[in-house]
N, C-alpha and C. Protein backbone atom coordinates (compact mmCIF):
# COMPACT_ATOMS: atom_id res chain seq x y z
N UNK A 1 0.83 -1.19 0.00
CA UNK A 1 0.00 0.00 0.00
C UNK A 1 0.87 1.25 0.00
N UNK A 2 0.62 2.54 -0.59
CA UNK A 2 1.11 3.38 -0.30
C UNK A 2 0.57 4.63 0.13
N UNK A 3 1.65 4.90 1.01
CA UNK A 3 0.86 6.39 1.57
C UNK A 3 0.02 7.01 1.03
N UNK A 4 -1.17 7.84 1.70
CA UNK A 4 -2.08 8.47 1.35
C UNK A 4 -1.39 9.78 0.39
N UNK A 5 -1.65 10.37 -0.51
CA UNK A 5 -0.80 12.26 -0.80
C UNK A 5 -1.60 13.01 0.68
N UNK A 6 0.01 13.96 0.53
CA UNK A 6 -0.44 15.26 1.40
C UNK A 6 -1.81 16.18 1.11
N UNK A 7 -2.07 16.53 1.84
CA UNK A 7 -3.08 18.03 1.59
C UNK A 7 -2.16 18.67 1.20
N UNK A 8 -3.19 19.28 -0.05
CA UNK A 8 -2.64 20.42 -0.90
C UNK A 8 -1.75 21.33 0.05
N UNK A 9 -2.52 21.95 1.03
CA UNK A 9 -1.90 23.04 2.07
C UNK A 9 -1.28 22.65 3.31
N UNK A 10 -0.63 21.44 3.07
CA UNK A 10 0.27 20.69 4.07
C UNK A 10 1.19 21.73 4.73
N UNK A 11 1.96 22.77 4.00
CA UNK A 11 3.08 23.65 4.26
C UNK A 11 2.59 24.65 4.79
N UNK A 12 0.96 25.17 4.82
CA UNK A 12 0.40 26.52 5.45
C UNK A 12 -0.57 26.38 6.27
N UNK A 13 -1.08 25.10 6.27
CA UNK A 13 -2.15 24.93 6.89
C UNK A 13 -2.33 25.57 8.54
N UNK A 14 -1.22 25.97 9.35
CA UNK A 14 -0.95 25.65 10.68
C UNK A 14 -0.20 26.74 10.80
N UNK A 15 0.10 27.87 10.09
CA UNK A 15 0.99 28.82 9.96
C UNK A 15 0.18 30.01 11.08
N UNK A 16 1.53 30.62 11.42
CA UNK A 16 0.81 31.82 12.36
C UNK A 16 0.36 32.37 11.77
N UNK A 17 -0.80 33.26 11.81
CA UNK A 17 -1.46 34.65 11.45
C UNK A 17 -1.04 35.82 12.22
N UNK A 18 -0.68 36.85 11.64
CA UNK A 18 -0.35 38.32 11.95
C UNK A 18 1.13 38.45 13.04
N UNK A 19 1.16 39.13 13.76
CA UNK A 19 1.81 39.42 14.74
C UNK A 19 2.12 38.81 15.92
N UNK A 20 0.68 38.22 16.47
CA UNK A 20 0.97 37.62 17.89
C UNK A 20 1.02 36.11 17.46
N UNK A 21 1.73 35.57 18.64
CA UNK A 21 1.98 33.97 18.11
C UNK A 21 1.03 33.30 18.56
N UNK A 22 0.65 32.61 18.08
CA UNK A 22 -1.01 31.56 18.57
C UNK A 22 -0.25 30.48 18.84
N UNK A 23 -1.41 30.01 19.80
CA UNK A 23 -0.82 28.61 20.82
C UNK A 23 -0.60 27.64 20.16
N UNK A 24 0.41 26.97 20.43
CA UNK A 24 0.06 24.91 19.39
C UNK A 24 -0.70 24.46 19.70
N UNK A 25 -2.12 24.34 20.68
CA UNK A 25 -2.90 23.72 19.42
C UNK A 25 -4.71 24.15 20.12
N UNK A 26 -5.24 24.21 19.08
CA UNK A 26 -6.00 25.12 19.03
C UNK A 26 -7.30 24.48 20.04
N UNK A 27 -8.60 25.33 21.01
CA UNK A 27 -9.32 25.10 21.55
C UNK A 27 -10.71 24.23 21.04
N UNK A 28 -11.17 23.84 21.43
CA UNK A 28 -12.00 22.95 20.77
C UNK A 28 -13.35 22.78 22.02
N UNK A 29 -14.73 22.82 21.12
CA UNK A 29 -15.90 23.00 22.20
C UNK A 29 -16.91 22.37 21.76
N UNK A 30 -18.05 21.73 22.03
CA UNK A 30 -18.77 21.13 21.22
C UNK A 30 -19.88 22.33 22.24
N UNK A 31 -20.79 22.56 20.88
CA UNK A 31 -22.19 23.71 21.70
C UNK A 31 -23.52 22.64 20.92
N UNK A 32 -23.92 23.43 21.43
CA UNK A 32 -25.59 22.58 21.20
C UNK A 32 -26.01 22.82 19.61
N UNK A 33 -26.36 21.83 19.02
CA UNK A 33 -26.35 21.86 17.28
C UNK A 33 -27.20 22.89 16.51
N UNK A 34 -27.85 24.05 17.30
CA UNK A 34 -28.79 25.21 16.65
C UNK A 34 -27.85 26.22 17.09
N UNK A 35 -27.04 26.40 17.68
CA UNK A 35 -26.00 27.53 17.95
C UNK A 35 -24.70 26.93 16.92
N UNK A 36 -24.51 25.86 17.05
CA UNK A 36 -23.51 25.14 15.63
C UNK A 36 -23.38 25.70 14.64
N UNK A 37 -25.07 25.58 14.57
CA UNK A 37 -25.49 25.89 12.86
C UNK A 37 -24.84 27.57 12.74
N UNK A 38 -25.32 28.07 13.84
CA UNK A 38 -24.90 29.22 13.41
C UNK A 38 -23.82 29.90 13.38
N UNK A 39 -23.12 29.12 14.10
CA UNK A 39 -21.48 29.51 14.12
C UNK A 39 -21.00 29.13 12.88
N UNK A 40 -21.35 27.96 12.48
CA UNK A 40 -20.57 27.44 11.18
C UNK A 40 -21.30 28.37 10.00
N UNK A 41 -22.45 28.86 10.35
CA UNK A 41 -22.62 29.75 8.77
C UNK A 41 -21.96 31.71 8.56
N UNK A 42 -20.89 31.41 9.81
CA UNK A 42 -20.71 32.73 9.51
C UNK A 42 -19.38 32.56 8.34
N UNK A 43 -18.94 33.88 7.95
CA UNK A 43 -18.46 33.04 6.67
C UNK A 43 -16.90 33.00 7.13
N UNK A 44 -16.26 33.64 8.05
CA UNK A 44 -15.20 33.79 8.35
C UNK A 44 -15.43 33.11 9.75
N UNK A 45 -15.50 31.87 10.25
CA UNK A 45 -15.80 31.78 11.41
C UNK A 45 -14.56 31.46 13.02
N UNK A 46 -13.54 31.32 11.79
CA UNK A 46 -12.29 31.21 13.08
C UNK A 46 -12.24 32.77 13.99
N UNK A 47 -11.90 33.88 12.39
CA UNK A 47 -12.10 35.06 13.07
C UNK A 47 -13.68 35.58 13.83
N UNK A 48 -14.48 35.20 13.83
CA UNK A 48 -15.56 35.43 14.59
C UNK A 48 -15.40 34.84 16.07
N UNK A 49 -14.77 33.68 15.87
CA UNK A 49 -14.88 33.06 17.16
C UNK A 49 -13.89 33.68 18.44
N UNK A 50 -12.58 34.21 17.76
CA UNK A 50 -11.63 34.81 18.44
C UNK A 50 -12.28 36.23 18.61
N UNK A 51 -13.31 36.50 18.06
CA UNK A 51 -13.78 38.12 18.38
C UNK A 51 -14.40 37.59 19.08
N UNK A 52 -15.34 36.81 19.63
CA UNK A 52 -16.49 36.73 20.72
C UNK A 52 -15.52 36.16 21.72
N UNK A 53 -14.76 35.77 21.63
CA UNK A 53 -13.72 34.89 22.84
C UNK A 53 -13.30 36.45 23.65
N UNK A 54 -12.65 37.26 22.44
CA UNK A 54 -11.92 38.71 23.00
C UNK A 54 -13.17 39.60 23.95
N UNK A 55 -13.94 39.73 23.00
CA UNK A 55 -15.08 40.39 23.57
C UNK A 55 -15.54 40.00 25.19
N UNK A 56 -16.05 38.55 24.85
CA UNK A 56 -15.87 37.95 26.64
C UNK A 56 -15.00 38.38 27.67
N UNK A 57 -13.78 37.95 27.44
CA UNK A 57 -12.62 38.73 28.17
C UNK A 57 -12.95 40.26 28.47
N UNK A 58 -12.78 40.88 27.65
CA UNK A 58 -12.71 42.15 27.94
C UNK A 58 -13.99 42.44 29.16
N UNK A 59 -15.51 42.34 28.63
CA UNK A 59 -16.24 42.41 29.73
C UNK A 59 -16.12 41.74 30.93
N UNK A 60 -15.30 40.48 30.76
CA UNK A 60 -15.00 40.48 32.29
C UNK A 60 -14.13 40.85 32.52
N UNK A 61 -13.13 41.34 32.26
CA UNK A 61 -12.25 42.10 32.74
C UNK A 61 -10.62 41.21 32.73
N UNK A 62 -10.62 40.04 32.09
CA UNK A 62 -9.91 39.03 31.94
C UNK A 62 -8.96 39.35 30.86
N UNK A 63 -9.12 40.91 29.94
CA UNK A 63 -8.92 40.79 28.66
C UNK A 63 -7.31 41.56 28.75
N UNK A 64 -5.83 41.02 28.66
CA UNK A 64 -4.85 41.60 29.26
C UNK A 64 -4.84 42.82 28.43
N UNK A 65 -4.11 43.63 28.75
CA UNK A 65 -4.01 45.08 28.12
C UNK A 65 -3.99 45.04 26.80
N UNK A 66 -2.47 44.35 26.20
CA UNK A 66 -1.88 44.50 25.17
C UNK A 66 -3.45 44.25 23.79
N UNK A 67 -4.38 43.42 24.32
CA UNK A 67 -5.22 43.82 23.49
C UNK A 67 -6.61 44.80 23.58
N UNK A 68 -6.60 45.20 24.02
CA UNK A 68 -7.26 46.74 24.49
C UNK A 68 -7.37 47.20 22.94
N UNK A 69 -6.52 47.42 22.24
CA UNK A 69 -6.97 48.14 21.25
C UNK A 69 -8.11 47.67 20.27
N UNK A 70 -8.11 46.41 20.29
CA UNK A 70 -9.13 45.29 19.65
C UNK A 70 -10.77 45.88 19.64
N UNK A 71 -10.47 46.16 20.87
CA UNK A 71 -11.68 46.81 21.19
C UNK A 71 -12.50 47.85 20.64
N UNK A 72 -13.43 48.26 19.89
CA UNK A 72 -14.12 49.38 19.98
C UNK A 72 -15.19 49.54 21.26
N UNK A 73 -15.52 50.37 21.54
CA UNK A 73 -16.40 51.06 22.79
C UNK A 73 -17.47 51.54 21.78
């Protein structure tokens, strides 16, 4: 038998985004399948999810400085 081929995006798949370094390896949640739905139909949904994660933080007060600017008021 031989190995399966790589994913096309084997070399980027896992790559940092922007400036700050993101953790190895990423959070994972299972929610109830009518809030699912709606998470999965947003169209950008990694970045949505890290905005409602930030957002949380910040109102509780959990949110460390350096991202303060993230924020609009």
């Amino acid at each position: 038998m031989s190995d399966p081929p790589l994913r096309r995006d084997y070399l980027t798949r896992f790559q940092q985004q922007g400036e700050v370094a993101m953790a190895k390896s990423p959070l994972s949640v299972r929610m109830p399948e009518d809030i699912d739905a709606i998470v999965r139909a947003e169209s950008d949904r990694t970045e949505w999810l890290r905005d409602a994660i930030i957002e949380k933080l910040w109102r509780e007060g959990n949110l460390p400085e350096r991202y303060h600017h993230l924020i609009s008021e």
